[in-house]
N, C-alpha and C. Protein backbone atom coordinates (compact mmCIF):
# COMPACT_ATOMS: atom_id res chain seq x y z
N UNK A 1 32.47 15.86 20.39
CA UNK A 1 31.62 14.89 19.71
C UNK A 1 32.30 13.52 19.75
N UNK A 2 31.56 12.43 20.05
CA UNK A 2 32.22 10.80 19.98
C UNK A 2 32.73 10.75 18.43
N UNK A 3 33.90 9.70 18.59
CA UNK A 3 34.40 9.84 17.23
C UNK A 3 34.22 8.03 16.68
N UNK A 4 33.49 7.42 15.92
CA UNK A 4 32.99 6.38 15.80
C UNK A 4 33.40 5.85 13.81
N UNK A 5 33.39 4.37 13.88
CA UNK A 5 33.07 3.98 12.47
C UNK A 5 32.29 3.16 12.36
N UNK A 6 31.56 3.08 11.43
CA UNK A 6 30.56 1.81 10.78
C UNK A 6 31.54 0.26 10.40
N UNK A 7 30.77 -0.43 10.64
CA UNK A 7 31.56 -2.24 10.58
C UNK A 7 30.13 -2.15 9.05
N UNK A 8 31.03 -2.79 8.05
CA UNK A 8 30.57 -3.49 6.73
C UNK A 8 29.34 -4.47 7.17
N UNK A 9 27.95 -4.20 6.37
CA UNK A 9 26.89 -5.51 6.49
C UNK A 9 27.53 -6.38 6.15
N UNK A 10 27.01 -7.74 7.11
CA UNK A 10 26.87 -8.81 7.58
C UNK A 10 25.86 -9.57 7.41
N UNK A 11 25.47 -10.99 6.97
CA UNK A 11 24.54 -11.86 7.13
C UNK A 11 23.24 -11.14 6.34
N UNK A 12 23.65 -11.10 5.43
CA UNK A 12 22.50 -10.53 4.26
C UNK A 12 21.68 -11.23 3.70
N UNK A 13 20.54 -10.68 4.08
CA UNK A 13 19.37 -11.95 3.40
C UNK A 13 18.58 -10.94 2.88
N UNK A 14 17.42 -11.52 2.83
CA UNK A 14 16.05 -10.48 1.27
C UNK A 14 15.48 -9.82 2.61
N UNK A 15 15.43 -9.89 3.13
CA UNK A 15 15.03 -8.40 4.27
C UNK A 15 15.78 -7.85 5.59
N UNK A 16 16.99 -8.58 5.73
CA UNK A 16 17.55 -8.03 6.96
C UNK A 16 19.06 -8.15 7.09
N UNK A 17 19.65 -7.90 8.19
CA UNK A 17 21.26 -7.56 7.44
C UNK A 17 21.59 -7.21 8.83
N UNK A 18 22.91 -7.38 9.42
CA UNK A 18 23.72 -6.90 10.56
C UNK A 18 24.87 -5.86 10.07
N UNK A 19 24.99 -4.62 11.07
CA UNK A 19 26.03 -3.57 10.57
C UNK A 19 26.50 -3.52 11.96
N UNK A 20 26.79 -2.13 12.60
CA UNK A 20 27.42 -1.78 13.90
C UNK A 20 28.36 -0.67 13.74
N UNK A 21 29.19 -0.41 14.76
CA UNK A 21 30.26 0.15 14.34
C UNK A 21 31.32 -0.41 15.76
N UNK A 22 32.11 1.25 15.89
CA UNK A 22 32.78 0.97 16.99
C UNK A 22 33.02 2.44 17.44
N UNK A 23 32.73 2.50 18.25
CA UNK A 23 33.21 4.05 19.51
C UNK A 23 34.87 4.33 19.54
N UNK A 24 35.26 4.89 19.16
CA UNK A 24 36.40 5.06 19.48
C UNK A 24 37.22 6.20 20.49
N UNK A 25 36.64 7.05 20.81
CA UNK A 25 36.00 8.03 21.40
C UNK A 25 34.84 8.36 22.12
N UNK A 26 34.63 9.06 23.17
CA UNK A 26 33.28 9.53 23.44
C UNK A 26 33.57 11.06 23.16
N UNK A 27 34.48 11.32 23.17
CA UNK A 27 34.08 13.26 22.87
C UNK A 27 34.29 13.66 24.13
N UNK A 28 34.71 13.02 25.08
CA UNK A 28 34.81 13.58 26.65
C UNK A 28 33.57 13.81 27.51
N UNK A 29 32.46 13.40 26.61
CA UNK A 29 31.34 13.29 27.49
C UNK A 29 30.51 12.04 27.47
N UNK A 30 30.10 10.94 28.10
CA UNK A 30 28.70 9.64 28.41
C UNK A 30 28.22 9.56 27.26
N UNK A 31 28.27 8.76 26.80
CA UNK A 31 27.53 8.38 25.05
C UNK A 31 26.33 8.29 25.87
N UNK A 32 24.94 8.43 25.22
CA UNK A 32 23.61 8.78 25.41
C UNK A 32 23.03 7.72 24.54
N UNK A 33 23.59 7.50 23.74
CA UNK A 33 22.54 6.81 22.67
C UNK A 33 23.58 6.31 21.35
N UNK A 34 23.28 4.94 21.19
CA UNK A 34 24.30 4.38 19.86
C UNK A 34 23.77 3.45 19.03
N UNK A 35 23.83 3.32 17.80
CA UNK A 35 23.21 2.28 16.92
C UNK A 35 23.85 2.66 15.56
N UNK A 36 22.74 2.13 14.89
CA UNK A 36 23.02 2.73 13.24
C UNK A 36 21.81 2.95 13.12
N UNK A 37 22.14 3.94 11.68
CA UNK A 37 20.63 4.25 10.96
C UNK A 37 21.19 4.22 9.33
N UNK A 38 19.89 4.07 8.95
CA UNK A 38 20.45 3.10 7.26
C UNK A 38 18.80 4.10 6.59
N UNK A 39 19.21 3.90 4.86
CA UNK A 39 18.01 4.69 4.20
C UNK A 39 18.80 4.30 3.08
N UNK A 40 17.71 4.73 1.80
CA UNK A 40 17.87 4.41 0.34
C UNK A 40 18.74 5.36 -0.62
N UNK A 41 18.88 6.45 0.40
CA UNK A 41 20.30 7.17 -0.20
C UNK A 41 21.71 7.90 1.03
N UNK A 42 22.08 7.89 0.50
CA UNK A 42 23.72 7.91 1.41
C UNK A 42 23.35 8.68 2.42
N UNK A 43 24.33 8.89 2.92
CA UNK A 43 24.38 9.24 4.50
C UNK A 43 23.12 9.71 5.73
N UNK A 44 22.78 8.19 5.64
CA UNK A 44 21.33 8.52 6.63
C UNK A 44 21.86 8.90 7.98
N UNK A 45 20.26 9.05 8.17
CA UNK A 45 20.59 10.10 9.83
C UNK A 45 19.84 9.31 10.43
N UNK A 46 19.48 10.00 12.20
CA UNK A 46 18.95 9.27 12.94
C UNK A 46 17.82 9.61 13.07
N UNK A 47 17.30 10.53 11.94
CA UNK A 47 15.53 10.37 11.53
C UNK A 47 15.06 9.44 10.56
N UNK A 48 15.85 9.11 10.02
CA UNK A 48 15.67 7.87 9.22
C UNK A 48 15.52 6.98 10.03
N UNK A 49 15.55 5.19 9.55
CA UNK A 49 15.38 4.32 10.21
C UNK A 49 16.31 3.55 11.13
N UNK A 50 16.25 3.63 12.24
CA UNK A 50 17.87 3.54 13.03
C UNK A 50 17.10 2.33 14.26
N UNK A 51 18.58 2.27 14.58
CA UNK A 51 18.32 1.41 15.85
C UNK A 51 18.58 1.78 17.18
N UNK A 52 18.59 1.04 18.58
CA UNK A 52 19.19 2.40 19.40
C UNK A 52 19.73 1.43 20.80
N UNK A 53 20.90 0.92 20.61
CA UNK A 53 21.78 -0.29 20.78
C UNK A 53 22.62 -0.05 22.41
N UNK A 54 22.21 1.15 22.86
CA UNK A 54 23.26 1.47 24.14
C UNK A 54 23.93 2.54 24.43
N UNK A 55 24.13 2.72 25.49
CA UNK A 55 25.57 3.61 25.76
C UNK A 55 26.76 3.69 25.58
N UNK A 56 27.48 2.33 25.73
CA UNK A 56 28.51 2.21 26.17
C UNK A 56 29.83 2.58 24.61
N UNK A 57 30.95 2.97 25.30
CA UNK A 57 31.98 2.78 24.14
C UNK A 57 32.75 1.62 23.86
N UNK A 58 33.30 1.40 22.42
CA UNK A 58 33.65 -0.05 21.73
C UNK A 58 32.81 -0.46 20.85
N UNK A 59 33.03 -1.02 20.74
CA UNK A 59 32.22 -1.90 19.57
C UNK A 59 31.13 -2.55 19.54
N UNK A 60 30.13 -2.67 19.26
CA UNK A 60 28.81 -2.95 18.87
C UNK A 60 28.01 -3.57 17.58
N UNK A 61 27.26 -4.64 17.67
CA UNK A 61 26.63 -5.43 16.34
C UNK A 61 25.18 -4.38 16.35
N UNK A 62 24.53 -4.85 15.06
CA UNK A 62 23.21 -3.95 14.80
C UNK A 62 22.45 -4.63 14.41
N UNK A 63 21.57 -4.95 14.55
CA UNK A 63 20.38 -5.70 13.07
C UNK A 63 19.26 -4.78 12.58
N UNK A 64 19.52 -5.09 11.42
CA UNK A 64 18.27 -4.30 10.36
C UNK A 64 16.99 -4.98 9.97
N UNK A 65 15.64 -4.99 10.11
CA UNK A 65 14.84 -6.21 9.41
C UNK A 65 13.95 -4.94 8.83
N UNK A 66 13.36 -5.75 8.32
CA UNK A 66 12.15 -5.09 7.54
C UNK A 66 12.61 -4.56 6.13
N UNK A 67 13.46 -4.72 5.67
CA UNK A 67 14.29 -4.23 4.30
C UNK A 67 13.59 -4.67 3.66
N UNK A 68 13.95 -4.62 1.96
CA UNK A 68 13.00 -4.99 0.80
C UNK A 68 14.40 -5.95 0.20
N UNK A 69 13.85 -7.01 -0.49
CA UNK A 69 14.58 -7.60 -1.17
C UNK A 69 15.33 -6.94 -2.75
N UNK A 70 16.80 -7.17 -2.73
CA UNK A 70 17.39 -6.70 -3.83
C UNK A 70 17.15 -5.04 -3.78
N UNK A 71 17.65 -4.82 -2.76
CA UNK A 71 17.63 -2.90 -2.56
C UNK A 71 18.91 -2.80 -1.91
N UNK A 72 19.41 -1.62 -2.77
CA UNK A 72 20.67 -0.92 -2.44
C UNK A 72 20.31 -0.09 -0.78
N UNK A 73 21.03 -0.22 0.16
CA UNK A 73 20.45 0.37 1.55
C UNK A 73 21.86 0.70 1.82
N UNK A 74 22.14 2.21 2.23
CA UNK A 74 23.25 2.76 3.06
C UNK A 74 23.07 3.31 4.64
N UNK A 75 24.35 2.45 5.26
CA UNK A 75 24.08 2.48 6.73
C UNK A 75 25.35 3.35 7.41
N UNK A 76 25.18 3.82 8.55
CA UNK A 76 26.25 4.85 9.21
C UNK A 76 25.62 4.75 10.72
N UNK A 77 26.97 4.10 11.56
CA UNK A 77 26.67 4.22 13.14
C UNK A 77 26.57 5.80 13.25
N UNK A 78 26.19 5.91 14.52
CA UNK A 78 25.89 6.71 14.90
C UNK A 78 26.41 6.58 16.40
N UNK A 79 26.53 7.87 17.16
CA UNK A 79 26.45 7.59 18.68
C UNK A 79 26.13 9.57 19.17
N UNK A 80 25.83 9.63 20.17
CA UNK A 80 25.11 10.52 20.87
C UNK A 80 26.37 10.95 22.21
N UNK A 81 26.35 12.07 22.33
CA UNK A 81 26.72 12.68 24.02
C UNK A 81 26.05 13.95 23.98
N UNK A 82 26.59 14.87 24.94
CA UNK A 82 25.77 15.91 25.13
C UNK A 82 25.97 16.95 24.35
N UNK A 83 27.66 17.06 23.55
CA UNK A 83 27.74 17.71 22.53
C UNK A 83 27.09 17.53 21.52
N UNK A 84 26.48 16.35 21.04
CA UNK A 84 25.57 16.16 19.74
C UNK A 84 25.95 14.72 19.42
N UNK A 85 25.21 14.84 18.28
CA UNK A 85 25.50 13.11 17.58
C UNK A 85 26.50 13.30 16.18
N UNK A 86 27.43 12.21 16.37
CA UNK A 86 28.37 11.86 15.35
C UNK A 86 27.93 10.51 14.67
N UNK A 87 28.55 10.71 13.14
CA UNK A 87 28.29 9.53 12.52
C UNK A 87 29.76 8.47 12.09
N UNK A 88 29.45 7.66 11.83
CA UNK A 88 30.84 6.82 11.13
C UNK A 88 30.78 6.74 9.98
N UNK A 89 31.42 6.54 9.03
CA UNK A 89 31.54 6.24 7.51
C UNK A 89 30.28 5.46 7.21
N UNK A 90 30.17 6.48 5.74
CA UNK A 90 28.57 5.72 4.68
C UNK A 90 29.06 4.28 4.52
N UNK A 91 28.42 3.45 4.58
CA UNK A 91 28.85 2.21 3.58
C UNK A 91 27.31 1.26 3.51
N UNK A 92 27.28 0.72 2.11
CA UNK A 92 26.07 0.33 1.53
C UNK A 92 26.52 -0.79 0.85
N UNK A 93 25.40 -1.57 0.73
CA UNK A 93 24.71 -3.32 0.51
C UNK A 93 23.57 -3.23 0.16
N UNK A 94 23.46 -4.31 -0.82
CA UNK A 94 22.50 -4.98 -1.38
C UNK A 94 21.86 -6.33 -0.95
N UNK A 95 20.54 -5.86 -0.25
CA UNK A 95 19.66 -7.38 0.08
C UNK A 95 19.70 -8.08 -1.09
N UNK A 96 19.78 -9.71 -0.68
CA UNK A 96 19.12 -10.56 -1.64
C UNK A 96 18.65 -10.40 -2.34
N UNK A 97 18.45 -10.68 -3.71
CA UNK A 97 17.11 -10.82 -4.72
C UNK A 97 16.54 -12.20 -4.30
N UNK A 98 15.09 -11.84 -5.00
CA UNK A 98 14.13 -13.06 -4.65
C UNK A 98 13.67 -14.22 -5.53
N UNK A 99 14.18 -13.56 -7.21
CA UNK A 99 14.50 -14.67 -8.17
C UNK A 99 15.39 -15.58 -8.09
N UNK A 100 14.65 -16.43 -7.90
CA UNK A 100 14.98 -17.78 -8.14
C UNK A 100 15.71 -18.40 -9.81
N UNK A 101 16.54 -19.18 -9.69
CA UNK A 101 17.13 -19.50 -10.98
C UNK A 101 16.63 -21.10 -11.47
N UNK A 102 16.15 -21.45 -12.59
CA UNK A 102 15.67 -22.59 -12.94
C UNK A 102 15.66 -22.71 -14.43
N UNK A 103 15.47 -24.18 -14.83
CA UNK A 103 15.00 -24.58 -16.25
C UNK A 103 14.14 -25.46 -15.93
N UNK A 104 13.57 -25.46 -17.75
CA UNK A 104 12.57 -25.97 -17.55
C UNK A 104 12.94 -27.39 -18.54
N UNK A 105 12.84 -28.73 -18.51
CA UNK A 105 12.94 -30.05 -18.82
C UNK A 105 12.32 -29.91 -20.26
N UNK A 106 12.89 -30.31 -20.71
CA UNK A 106 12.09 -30.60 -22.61
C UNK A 106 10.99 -32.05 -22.50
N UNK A 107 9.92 -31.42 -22.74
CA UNK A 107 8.73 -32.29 -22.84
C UNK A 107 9.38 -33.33 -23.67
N UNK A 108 8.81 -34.37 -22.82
CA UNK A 108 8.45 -36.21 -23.12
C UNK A 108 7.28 -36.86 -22.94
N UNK A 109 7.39 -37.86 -23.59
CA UNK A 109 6.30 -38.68 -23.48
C UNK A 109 4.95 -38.00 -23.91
N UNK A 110 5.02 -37.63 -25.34
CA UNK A 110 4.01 -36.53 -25.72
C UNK A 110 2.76 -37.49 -26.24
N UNK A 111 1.50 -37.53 -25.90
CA UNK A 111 0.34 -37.97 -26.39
C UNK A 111 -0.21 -37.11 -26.64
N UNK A 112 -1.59 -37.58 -27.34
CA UNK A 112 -2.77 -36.45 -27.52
C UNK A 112 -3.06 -35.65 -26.56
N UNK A 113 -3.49 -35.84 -25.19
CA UNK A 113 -3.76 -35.40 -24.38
C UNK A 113 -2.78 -35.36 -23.38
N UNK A 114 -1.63 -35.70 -22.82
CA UNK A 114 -0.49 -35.47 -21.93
C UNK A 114 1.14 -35.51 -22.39
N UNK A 115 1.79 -35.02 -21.54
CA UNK A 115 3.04 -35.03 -21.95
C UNK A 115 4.17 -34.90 -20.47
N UNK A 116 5.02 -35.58 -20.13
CA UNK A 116 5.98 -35.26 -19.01
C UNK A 116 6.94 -34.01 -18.93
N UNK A 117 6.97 -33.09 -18.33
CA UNK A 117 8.25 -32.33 -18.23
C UNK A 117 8.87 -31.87 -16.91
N UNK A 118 9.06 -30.77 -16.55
CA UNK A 118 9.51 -30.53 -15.23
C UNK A 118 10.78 -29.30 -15.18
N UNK A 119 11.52 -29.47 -14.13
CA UNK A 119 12.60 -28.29 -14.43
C UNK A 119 13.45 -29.09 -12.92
N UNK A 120 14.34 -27.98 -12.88
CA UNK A 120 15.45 -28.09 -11.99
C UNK A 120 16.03 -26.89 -11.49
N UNK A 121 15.62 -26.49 -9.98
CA UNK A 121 15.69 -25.03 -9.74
C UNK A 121 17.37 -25.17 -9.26
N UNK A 122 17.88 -23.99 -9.95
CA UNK A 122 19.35 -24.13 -9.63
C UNK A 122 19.73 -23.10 -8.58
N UNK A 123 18.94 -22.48 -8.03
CA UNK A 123 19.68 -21.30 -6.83
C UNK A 123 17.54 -20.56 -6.30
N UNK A 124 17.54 -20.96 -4.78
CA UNK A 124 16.22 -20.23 -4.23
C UNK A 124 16.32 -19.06 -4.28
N UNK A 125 17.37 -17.98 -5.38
CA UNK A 125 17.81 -16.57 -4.53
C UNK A 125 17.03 -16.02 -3.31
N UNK A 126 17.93 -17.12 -2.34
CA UNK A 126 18.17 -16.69 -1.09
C UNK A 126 16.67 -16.59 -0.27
N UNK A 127 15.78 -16.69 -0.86
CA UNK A 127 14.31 -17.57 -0.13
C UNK A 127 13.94 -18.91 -0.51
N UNK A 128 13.54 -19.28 0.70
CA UNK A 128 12.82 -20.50 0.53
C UNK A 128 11.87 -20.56 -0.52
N UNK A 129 11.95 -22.07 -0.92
CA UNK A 129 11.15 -22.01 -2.47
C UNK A 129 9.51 -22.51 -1.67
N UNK A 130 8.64 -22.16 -1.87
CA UNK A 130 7.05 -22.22 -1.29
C UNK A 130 6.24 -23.32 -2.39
N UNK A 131 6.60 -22.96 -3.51
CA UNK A 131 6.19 -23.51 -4.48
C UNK A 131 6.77 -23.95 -5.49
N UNK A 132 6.52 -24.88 -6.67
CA UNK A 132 7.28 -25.27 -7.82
C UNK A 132 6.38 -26.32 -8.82
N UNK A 133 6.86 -25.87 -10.06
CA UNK A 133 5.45 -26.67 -10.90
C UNK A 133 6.21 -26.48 -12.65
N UNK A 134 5.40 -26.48 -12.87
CA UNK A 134 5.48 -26.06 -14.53
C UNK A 134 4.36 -25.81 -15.17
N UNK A 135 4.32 -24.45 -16.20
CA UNK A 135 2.61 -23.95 -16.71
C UNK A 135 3.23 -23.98 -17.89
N UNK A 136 1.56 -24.03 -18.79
CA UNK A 136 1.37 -24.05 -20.57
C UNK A 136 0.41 -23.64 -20.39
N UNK A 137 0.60 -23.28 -21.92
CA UNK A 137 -0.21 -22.63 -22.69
C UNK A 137 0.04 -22.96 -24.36
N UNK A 138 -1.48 -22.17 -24.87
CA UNK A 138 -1.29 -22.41 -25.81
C UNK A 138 -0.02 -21.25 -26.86
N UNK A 139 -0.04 -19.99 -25.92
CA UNK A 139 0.84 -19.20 -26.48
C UNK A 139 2.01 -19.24 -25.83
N UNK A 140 3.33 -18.10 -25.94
CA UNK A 140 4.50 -18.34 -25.76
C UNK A 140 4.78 -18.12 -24.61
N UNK A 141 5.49 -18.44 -23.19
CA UNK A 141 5.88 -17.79 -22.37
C UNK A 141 4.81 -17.67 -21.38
N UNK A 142 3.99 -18.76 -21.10
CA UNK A 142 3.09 -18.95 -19.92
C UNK A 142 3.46 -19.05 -18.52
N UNK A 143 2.04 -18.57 -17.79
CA UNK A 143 2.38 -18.15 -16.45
C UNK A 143 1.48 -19.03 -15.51
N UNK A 144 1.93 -18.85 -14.23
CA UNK A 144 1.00 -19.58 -12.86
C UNK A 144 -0.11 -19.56 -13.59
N UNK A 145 -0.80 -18.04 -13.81
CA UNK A 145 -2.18 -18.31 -13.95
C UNK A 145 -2.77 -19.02 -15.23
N UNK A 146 -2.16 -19.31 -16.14
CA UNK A 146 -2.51 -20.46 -16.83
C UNK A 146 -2.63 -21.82 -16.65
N UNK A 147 -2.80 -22.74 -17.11
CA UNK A 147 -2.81 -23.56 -16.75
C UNK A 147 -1.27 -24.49 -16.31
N UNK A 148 -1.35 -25.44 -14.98
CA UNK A 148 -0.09 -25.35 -13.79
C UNK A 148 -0.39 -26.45 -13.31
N UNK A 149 0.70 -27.29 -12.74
CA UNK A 149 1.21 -28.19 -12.30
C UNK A 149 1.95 -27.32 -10.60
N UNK A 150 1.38 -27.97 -9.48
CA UNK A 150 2.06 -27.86 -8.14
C UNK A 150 2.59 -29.02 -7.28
N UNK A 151 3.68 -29.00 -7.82
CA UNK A 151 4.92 -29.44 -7.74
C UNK A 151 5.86 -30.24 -6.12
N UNK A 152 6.09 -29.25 -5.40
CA UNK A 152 6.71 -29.39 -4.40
C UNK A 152 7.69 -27.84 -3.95
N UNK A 153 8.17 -27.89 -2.80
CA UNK A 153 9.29 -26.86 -2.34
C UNK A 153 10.29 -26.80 -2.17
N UNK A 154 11.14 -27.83 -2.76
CA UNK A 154 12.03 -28.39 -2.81
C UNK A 154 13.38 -27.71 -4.02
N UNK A 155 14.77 -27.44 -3.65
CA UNK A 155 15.76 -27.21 -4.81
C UNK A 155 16.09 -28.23 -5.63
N UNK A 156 16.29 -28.27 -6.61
CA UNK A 156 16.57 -29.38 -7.68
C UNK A 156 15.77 -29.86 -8.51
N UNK A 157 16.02 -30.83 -9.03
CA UNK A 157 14.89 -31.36 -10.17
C UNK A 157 13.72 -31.99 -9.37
N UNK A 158 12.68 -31.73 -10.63
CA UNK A 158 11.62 -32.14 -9.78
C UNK A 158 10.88 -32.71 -11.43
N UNK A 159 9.73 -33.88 -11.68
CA UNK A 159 8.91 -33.91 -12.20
C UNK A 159 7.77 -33.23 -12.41
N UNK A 160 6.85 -33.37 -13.51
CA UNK A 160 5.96 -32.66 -13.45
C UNK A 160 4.89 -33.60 -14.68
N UNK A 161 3.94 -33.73 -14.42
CA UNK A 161 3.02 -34.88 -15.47
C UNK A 161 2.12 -34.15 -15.96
């Protein structure tokens, strides 16, 4: 059997991630098939979701996409000969989360009918911001679908009228 290890994710974002390993061995027979395969609990296989990266022995990069943001995912190279398939060491990462970090500006300039406020987004966790605003209501802890201010896509402070 090839005797192989998994390389630690790499370049982690809210859906995709680089792993690999390295061949260190073939087992005395033509590697057939090499990648990784990764899943939501430890030591995935190559019915799970894998990749399928080559023959050759040494070392090798991987990419993962399609992940979910802020999910624990464990990955293990893999490689193939004619004796069977071997794996390399479990090792697991966490995608991005997709919350975003912000405050919100203490209303000014209060009239009957208007008032200024705004916020200042302090971190996109790790997506681009699409949107940005500020909502009220008359009760506590209002949302988009109340009534909203659209803002810009921008990190940092922003106004809002």
């Amino acid at each position: 059997m090839p005797v192989l290890t998994t390389t630690f994710a790499t370049s982690i974002t809210l859906t995709s991630a680089i792993s690999g390993g390295t061949i260190t061995s073939n087992g005395g027979a033509s590697i057939t098939a090499s990648g990784i395969c990764w899943a939501l609990t430890p030591n995935p296989v190559v019915t799970d979701s894998h990749t399928t990266d080559g023959t050759a022995s040494g070392s090798f990069p991987s990419s993962m996409t399609g992940l979910s943001a802020g999910t624990t995912y464990y990955v293990r190279a893999y490689a193939t000969n004619s004796a069977g398939t071997a794996y390399g060491n479990d090792v697991s990462f966490t995608t991005t989360s997709t919350s975003a970090s912000l405050t919100t500006a203490v209303p000014s300039s209060i009239t009957l009918t208007t008032a200024v406020s705004g916020g200042t987004i302090i971190s996109n966790g790790g997506a681009a911001i699409t949107v940005s605003g500020i909502c009220w209501a008359t009760t506590q802890n209002p949302v988009v679908t109340d009534s909203h201010t659209t803002d810009g896509t921008l990190t940092g402070s922003f106004p809002a009228l």
